[in-house]
Structure formats: structure tokens, C-alpha cells
Protein backbone atom coordinates (compact mmCIF):
# COMPACT_ATOMS: atom_id res chain seq x y z
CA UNK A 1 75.55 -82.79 98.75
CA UNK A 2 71.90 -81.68 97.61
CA UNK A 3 69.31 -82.94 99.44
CA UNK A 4 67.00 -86.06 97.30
CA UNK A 5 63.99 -85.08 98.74
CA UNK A 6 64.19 -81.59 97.07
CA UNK A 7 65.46 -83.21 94.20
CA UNK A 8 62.28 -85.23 93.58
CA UNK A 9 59.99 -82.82 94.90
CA UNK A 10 61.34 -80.01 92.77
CA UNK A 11 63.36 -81.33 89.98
CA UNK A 12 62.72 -78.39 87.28
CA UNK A 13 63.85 -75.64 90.24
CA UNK A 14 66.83 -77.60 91.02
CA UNK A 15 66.93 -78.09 87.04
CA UNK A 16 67.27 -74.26 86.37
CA UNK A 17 69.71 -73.70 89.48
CA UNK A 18 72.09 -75.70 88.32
CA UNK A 19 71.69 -74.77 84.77
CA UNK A 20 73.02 -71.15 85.98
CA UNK A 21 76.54 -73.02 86.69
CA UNK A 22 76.75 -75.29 83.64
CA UNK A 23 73.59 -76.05 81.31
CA UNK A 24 75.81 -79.82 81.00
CA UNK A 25 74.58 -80.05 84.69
CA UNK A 26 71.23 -80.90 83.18
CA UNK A 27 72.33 -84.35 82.17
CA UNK A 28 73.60 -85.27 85.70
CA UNK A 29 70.41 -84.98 87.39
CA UNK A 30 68.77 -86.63 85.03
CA UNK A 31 70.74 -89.51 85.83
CA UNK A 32 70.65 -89.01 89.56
CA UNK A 33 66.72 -88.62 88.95
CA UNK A 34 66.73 -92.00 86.87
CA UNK A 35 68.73 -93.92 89.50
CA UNK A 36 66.84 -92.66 92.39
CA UNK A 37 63.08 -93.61 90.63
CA UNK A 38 64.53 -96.96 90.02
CA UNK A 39 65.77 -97.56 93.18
CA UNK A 40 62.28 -96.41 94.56
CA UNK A 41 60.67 -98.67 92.46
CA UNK A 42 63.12 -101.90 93.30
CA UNK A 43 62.52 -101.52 97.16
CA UNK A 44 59.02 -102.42 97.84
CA UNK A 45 59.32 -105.00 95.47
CA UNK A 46 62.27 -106.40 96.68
CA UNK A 47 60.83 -106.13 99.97
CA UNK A 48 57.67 -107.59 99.31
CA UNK A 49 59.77 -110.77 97.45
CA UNK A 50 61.32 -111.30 100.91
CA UNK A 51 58.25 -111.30 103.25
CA UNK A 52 56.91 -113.93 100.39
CA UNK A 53 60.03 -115.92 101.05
CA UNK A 54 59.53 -115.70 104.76
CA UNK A 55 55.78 -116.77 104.42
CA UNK A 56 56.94 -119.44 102.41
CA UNK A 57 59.11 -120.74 104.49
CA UNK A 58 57.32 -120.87 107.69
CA UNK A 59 54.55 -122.60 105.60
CA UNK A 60 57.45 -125.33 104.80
CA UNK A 61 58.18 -125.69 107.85
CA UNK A 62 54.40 -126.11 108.68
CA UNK A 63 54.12 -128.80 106.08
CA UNK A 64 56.91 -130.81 107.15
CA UNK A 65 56.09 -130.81 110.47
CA UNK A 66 52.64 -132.46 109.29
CA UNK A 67 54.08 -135.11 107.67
CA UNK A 68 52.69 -133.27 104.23
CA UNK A 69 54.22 -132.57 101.12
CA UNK A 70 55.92 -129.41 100.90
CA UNK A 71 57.73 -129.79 97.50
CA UNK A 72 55.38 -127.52 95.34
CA UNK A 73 56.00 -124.78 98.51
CA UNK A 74 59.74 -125.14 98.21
CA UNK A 75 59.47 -124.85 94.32
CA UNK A 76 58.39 -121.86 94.81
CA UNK A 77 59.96 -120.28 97.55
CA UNK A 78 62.88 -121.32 95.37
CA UNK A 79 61.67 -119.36 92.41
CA UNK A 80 61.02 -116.20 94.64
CA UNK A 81 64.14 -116.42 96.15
CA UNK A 82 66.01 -116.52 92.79
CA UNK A 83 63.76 -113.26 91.79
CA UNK A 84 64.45 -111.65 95.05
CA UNK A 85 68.54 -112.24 94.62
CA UNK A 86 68.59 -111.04 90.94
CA UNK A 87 66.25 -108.02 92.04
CA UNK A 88 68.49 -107.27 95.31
CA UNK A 89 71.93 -107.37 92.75
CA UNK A 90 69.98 -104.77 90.61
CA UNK A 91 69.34 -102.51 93.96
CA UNK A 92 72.66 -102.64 95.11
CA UNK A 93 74.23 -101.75 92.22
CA UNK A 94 71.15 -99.31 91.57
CA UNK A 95 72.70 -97.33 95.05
CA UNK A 96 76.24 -97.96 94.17
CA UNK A 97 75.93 -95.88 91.35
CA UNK A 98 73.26 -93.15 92.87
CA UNK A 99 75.79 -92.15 95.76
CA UNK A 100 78.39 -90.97 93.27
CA UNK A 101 75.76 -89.40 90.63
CA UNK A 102 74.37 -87.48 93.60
CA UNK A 103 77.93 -86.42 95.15
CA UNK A 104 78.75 -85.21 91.73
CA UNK A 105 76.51 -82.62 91.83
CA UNK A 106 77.41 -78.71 93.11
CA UNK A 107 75.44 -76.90 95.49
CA UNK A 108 72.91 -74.55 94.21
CA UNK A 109 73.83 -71.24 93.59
CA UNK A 110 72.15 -68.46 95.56
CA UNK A 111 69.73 -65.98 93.91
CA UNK A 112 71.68 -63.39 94.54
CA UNK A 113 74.92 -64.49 93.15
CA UNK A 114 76.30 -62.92 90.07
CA UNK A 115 76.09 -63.98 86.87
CA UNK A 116 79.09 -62.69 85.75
CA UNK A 117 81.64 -60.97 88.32
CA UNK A 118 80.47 -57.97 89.77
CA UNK A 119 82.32 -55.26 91.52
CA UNK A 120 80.28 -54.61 94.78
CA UNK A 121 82.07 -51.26 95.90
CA UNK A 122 86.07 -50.49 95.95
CA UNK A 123 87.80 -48.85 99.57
CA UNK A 124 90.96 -47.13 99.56
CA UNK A 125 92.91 -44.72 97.15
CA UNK A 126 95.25 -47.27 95.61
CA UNK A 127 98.62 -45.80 94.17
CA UNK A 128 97.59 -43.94 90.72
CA UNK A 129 100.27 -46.16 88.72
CA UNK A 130 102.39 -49.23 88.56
CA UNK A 131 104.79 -47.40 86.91
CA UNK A 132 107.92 -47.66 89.06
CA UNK A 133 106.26 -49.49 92.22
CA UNK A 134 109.20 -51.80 93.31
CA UNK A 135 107.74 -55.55 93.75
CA UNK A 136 107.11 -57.21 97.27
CA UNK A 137 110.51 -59.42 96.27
CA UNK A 138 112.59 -56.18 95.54
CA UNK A 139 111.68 -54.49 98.49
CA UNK A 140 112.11 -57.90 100.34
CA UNK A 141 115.29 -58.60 99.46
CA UNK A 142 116.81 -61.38 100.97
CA UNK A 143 114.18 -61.65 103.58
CA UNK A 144 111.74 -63.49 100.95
CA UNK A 145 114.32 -66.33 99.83
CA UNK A 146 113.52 -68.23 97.06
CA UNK A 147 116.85 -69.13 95.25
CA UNK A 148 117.74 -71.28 98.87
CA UNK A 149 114.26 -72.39 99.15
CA UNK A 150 114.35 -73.59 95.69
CA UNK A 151 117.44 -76.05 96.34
CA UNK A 152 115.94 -77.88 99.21
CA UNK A 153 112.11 -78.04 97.93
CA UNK A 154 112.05 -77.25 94.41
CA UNK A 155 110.49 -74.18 92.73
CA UNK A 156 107.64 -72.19 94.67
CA UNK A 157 108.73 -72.57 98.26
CA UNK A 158 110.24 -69.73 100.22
CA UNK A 159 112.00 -69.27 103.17
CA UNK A 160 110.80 -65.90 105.27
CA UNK A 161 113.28 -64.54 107.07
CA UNK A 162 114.62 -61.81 109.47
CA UNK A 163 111.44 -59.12 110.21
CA UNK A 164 109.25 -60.61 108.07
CA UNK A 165 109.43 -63.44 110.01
CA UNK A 166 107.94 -61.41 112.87
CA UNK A 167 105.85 -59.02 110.71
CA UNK A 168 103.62 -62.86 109.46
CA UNK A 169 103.64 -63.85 113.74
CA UNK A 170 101.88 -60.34 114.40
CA UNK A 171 99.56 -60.62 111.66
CA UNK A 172 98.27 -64.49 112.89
CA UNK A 173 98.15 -63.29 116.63
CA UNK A 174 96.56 -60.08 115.81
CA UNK A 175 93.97 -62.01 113.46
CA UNK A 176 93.51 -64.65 116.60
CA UNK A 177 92.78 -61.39 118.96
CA UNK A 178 90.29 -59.85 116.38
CA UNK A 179 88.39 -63.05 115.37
CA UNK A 180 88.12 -63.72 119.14
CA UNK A 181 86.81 -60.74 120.09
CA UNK A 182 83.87 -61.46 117.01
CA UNK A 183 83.10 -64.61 118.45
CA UNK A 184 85.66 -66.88 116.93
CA UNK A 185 87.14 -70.13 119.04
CA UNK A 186 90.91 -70.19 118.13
CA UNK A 187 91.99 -73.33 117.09
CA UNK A 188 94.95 -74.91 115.55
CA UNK A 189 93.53 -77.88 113.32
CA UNK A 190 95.48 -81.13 111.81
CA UNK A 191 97.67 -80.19 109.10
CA UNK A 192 96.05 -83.48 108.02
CA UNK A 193 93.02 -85.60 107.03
CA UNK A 194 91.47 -88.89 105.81
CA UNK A 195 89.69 -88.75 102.40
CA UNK A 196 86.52 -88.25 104.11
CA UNK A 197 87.23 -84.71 105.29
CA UNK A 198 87.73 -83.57 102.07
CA UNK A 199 84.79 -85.88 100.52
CA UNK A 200 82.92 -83.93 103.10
CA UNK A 201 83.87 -80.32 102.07
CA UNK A 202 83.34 -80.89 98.49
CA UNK A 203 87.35 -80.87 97.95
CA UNK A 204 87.22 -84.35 96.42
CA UNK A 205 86.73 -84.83 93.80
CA UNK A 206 86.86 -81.92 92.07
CA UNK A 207 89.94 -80.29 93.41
CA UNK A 208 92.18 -83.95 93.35
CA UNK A 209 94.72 -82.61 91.45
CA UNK A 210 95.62 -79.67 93.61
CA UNK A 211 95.88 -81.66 96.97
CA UNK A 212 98.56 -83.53 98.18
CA UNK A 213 98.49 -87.02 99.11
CA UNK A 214 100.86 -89.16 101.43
CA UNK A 215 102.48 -92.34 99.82
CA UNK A 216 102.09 -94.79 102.85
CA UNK A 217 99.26 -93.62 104.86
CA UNK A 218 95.90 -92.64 103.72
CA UNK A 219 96.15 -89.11 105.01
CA UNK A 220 96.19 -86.03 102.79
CA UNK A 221 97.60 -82.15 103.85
CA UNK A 222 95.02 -80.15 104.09
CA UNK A 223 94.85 -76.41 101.67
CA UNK A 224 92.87 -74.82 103.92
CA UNK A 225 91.70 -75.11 107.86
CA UNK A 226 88.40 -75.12 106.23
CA UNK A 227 88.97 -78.59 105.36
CA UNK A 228 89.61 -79.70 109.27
CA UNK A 229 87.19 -77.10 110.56
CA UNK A 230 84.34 -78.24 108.80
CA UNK A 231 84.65 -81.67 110.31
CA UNK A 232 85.15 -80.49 113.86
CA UNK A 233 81.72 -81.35 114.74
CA UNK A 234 81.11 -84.30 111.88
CA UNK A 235 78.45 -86.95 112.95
CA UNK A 236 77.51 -84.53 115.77
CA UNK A 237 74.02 -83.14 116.81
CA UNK A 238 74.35 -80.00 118.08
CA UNK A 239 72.61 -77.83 120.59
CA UNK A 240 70.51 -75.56 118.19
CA UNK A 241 70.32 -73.26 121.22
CA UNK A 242 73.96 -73.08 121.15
CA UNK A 243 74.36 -71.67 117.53
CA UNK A 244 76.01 -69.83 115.94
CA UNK A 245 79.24 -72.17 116.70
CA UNK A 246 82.40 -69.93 114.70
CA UNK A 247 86.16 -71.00 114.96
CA UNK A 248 89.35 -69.30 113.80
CA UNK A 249 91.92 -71.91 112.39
CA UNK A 250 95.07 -70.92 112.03
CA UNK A 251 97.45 -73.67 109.77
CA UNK A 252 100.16 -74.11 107.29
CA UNK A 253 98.38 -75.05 103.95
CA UNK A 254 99.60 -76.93 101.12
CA UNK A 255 98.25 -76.81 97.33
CA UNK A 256 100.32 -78.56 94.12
CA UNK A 257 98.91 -75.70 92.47
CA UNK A 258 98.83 -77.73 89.32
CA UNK A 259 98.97 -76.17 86.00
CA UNK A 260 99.90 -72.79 87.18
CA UNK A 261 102.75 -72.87 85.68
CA UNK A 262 103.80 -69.45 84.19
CA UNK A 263 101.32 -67.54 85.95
CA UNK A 264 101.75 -65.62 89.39
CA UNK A 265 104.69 -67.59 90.12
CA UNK A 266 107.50 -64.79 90.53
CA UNK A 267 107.72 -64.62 94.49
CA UNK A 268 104.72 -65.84 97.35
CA UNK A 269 102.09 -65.04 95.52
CA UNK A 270 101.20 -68.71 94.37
CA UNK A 271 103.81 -71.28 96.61
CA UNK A 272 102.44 -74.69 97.51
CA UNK A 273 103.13 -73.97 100.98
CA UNK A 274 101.87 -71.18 102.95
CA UNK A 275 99.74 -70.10 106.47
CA UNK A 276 96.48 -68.92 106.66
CA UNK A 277 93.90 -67.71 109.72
CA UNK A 278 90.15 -69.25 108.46
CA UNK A 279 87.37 -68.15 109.63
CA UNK A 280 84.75 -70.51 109.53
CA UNK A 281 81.10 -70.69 111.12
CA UNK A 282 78.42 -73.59 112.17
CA UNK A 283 74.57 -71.85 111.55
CA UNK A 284 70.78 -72.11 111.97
CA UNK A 285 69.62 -72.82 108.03
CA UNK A 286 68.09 -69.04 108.16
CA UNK A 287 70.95 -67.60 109.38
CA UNK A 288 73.19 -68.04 106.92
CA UNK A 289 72.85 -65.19 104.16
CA UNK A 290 73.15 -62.61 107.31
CA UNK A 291 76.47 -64.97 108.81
CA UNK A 292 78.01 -64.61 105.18
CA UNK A 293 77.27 -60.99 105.15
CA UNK A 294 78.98 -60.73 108.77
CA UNK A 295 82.23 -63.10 107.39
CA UNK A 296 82.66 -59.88 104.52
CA UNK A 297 82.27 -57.31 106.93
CA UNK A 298 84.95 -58.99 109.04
CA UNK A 299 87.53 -59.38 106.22
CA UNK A 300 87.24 -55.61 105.33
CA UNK A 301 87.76 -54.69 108.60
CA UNK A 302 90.95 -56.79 108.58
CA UNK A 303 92.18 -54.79 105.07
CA UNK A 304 90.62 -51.47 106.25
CA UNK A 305 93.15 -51.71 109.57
CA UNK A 306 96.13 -52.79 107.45
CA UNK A 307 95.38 -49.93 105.10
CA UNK A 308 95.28 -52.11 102.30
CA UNK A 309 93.37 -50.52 99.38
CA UNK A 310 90.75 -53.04 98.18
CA UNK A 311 87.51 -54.01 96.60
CA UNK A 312 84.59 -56.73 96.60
CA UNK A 313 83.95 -58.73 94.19
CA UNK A 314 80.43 -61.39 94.22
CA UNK A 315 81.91 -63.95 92.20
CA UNK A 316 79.85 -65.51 88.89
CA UNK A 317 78.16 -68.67 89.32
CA UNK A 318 80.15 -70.59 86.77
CA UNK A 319 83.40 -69.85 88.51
CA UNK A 320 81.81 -70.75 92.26
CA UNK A 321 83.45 -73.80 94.07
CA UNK A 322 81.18 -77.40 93.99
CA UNK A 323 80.12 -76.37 97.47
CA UNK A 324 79.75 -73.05 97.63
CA UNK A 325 76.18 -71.46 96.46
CA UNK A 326 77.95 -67.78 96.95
CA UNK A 327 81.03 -66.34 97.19
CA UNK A 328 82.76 -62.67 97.51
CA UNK A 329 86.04 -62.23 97.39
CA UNK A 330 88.26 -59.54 98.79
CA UNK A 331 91.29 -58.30 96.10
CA UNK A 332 93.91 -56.02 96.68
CA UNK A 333 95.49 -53.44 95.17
CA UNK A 334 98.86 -54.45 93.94
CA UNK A 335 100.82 -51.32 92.28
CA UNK A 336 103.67 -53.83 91.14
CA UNK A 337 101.00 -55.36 88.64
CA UNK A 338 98.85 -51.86 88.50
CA UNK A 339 95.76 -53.93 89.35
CA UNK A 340 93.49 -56.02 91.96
CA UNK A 341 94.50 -59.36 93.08
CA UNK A 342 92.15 -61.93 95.15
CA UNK A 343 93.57 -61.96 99.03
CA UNK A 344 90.83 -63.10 100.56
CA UNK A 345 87.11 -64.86 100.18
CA UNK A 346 84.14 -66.04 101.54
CA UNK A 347 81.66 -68.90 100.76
CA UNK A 348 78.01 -69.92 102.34
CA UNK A 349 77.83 -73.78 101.53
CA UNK A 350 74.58 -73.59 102.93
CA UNK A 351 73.85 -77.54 104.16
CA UNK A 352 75.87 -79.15 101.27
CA UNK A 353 78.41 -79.88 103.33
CA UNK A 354 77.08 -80.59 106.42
CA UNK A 355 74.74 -82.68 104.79
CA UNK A 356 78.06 -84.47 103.57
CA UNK A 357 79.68 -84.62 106.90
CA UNK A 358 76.22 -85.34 108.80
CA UNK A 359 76.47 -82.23 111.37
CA UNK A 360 73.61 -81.26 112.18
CA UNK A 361 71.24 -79.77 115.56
CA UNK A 362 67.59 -79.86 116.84
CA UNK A 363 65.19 -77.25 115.66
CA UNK A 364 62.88 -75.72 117.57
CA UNK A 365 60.46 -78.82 117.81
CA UNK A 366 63.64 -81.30 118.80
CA UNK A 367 64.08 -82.65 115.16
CA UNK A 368 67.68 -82.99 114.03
CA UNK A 369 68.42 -80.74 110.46
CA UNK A 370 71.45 -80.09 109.08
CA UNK A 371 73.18 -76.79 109.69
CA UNK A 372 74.66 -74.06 107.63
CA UNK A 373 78.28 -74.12 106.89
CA UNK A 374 80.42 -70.90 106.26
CA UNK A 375 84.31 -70.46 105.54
CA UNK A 376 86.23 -66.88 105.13
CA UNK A 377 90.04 -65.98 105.25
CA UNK A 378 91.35 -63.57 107.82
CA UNK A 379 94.43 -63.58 106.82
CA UNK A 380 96.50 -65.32 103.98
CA UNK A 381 99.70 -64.59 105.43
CA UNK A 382 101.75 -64.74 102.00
CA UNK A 383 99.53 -62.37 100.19
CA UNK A 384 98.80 -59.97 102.66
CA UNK A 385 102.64 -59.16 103.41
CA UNK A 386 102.83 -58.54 99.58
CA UNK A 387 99.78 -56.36 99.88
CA UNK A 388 101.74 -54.58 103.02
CA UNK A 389 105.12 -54.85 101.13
CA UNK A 390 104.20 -52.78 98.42
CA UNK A 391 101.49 -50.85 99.52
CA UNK A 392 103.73 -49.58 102.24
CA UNK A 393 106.67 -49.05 99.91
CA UNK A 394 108.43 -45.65 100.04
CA UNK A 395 110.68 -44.09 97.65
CA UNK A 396 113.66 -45.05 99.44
CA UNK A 397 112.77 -48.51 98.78
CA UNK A 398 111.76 -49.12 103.10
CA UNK A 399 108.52 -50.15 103.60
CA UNK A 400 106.24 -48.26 106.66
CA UNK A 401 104.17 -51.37 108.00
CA UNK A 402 100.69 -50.60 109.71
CA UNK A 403 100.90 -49.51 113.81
CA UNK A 404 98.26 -51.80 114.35
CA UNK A 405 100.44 -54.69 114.24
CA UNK A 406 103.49 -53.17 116.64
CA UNK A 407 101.81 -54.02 119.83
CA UNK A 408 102.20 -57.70 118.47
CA UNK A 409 105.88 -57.69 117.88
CA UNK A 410 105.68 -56.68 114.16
CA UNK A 411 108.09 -53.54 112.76
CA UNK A 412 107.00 -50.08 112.39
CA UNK A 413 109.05 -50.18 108.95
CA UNK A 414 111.11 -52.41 107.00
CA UNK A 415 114.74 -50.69 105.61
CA UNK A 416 115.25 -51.02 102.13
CA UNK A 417 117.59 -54.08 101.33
CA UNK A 418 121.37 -53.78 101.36
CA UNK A 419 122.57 -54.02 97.30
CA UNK A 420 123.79 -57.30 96.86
């Protein structure tokens, strides 16, 4: 969430940030500025009513002890204790209401996002026309199975089978290998989480109706590692000396994908179930722009060694995340669809969620601050063995797979699929 201080200290700059999202944005800070003055103003007073009641009582106490009268004293301690309960009432519900109106509130986008999506540079020759590119479920075959899947799960599951299912273990152990030799802590998160993970990572509740949620325990599956990552060190204060902290989570993720019907739905492209390697990384505050820049350098290196043709994209402020204040995404070239599809992306959050989740380490004078928080995908399994799938095709209708992935038990080529 967005720190108050700034808020009140800087309410027109935090005014126009937002603004560059959604000018409606306006209205909610208004409200989180009128709840927060309110609440300023009800706490000394409500304070000050029960130091009055305090006096007051010691001096009845005082009076009886005397032998005195003490019934004007408790008149009035009784009229400042009936101020100070209707005035405490108003507070609470004053800060019942200011959480929410502040947790409703994005992160502030970065100067330098785009205002509209810009194309930051394009790498690779991609294939000159769609026109008679076979599909990644063509060249498949029966290896990508969705009539079977489709019977036990419903519509948009898959089962992977025969190479493939070795061609996705080579891509998440070669990721593992890669990220590790960046810097990256390999770690295989819980598939799931309490509401407050995703509170945390700005998931809830803006994304509700894409997550999955158990019936009888309050546990929901995660969409992304991000999710569990982000957490890992939640209520912690870390070692500033020890930062950067970066993992690479490696999970099965699950998304309802709600409304999507009709679009992308023809093979893995968009399942509710699928694996993922995350990158994700724990920063000094003035860190972060150079970490995100890092994350994007990573992620091309990952499509530059599969040789899948690609391009960056810095994605426009009005279609960033709730947490994210910048975000590039990595699309491929698809020659199926004769066009660029996102495969991967990466976000800085910057200390929205951190200041959510409360992780934070000691600067250089020993005071705690919140960190930097930064997520990017290594590999989406699903998408990148469509990428490879038809990328790799061959007029034969076999696929050549990239040697990089053979020392790791992957193919050198897939045969074309036996006619059914």
C-alpha cells in the first residue's frame, strides 16, 4: 500500500500520479485524505478526554477518602466519559474505514512508464508469414491432450505427454541452473496461501475473480510463486547488508481465467492450470529501477538461448497491475497467429507490497524501512513450448528444439505426429 505520510505530505504529487492510471483515482484519495484528517483530529482529543477521566477519578477517590462530597466530580467524570465513548466509536469506525480506503489504492506509477504501450526494441527474425505455420496443437499432436483432459477437468486443462513431458522438465531445471548462477535461491513455494498473502501482493482484491478458493479451509491456490515468494520474509527485518535477497520459485499455478471465454482458448495458451519458474527479488529502496532493469535483461537472455524471436514492450500505466508502478513484458513471435504474444513480464512494486506484508531491513543508520519488491517470469512453461513448438516447426511438420536444453534431458527434435 502507499505510504500516509507521503500522502499527507504530498497529496497533489500523489494526486497527479495516480491520475496517470485513472483520473476516478482522484476521488479515492480524497476520501483516504478525509478519513485520515479526521482520525488525526479525533486522537488527541480522545486522548485528552481520557487523561480527564483519569484525573477525575483519582480526585474521586481523593474525595471519598476525605469523607467529602464527590458527587459534582463523578457528574462529571460521568459526562466526560460519555463524550470520550461516543468520540472513541467515531475513531474506530473512523480507522475501520481508512484501512480499506487506503488498501484500495494502486501503487504509483513510475516516471518512466509508458503512457500508452511502447515497443522498446524487437530481437530475432520472426518467420515472414503466418500463412501456413502449423499451430503448437498440430504439430503436438497427441502429446498436448485436451479432448482427455477435458473429460476429467472440464475445458482448458491439458494433459502433456510423451517428449513434451521431458522437453517442460529441461526447461524448469535449465531455468533453476541459469537463475542460480544470477544469484537466484531455488525454491519450491506452497501451492497455497491464507488471504493475507495475496492481501499482501496486491492480488486481493482486485484480481478475486481470477483466483481460486478452497470450500472448507481458508486457503487459496496461488497463480503465481510471486504470491508465496513475496511473503517468504513477511514480518521480517532483514540484514540491509545482506541485500539484494533474489529467489527462483518454481510451482504449478492456477487462474479461473474468468471471462476469457472465446479468446486464446484453442490449446495451452490460456488453461487454468499450468507451471511457471518466477523470479523474484528483495531490494535496497534505490536499487530497484537498476534490479528491474537486471530482471529484463535476464528474461531475454532466457528467449535469446531458446531462439525465440521476441520483443519488449513497457506497458501503459492504465493497464499496470494495483501493485506494480512499472512493468515490461516480453512477447513472442507466434507465426500460427502472424503476431506477438506476452510470454513473459516483469514488475518493480517498489515498497507497496512490502509495506503490505511488513518486510522490511535497517538502513545505514540501523532504522528499519521497507524494502523493494520485484517479480519476473523465467519461464512460463505452457507458453514457451508453444513459442518452441512453432518456432521450431519444419516443413515436415517435426519440430528442431534448441541444443541448449539436451544436456537436461530435453529432445533435439520432436517427429511430426502420426495421422490419426
Amino acid at each position: 500500500m502507499l505510504d500516509l505520510r507521503r500522502i499527507r505530505e504530498e497529496p497533489d504529487a500523489v494526486r497527479a500520479a495516480l491520475a496517470r492510471r485513472d483520473p476516478a483515482q482522484a476521488g479515492a484519495l480524497d476520501r483516504v485524505l478525509e478519513l485520515d484528517g479526521r482520525r488525526r483530529a479525533l486522537l488527541p482529543e480522545v486522548e485528552g478526554l481520557r487523561a480527564r477521566k483519569n484525573e477525575a477519578g483519582q480526585a474521586i477517590g481523593r474525595a471519598k477518602q476525605a469523607g467529602e462530597d464527590a458527587s459534582e466530580a463523578i457528574a462529571a467524570m460521568r459526562e466526560v466519559g460519555e463524550r470520550e465513548k461516543a468520540l472513541g466509536e467515531e475513531l474506530a469506525d473512523v480507522e475501520a474505514a481508512l484501512g480499506p480506503a487506503l488498501a484500495a489504492l494502486p501503487n504509483l506509477p513510475d516516471p518512466s512508464a509508458a503512457e500508452a504501450d511502447e515497443v522498446v526494441r524487437e530481437v530475432g527474425r520472426p518467420r515472414e508469414a503466418a500463412q501456413g505455420a502449423r499451430d503448437h496443437l498440430e504439430l503436438a499432436g497427441e502429446r498436448i491432450d485436451m479432448e482427455r483432459a477435458a473429460k476429467v477437468s472440464g475445458a482448458r486443462f491439458a494433459y502433456l505427454r510423451a517428449e513434451l513431458v521431458f522437453l517442460e522438465l529441461a526447461l524448469v531445471r535449465w531455468a533453476l541452473e541459469k537463475l542460480r548462477g544470477h544469484g537466484y535461491e531455488a525454491v519450491i513455494p506452497p501451492a497455497l496461501v491464507r488471504e493475507e498473502a495475496l492481501q499482501g501482493t496486491g492480488f486481493l482484491p482486485d484480481t478475486e475473480q481470477q483466483i481460486y478458493r478452497l470450500a472448507d479451509d481458508p486457503l487459496f491456490l496461488i497463480g503465481t510463486s510471486e504470491v508465496a515468494l513475496a511473503s517468504l520474509h513477511a514480518d521480517e527485518i532483514l540484514d540491509g547488508d545482506a541485500l539484494p535477497r533474489r529467489y527462483a520459485g518454481f510451482s504449478p499455478c492456477f487462474r479461473r481465467e474468468a471471462g476469457a471465454a472465446g479468446r486464446d482458448t484453442r490449446g495451452i495458451f490460456r488453461v487454468h492450470q499450468f507451471d511457471k519458474v518466477e523470479m523474484f527479488s528483495f531490494v535496497a529502496p534505490a536499487a530497484s529501477g537498476d534490479e528491474h532493469e537486471r530482471i529484463l535483461a535476464i528474461e531475454e537472455e532466457v528467449l535469446g538461448d531458446l531462439q525465440i524471436p521476441y520483443r519488449v514492450v513497457n506497458i501503459a500505466v492504465d493497464d499496470l497491475g494495483p501493485s506494480a508502478a512499472k512493468k515490461y513484458d516480453c512477447e513472442a513471435w507466434i507465426p500460427s497467429q502472424g503476431r506477438y504474444r506476452e510470454l513473459t513480464s516483469c514488475s518493480n512494486t517498489t515498497d507497496f507490497q512490502a509495506r503490505r506484508l511488513k518486510v522490511r531491513a535497517r538502513d545505514e543508520r540501523g532504522r528499519p524501512r521497507e524494502v523493494h519488491t520485484l517479480n519476473g517470469t523465467a519461464v512460463a512453461v505452457g507458453r514457451t513450448i508453444i513459442a518452441l513448438l512453432e518456432n521450431g516447426q519444419r516443413e515436415d511438420g517435426g519440430v528442431t528444439l534448441p541444443a541448449v536444453l539436451g544436456p537436461y534431458g530435453a529432445p533435439s527434435e520432436l517427429p511430426a505426429p502420426s495421422p490419426s
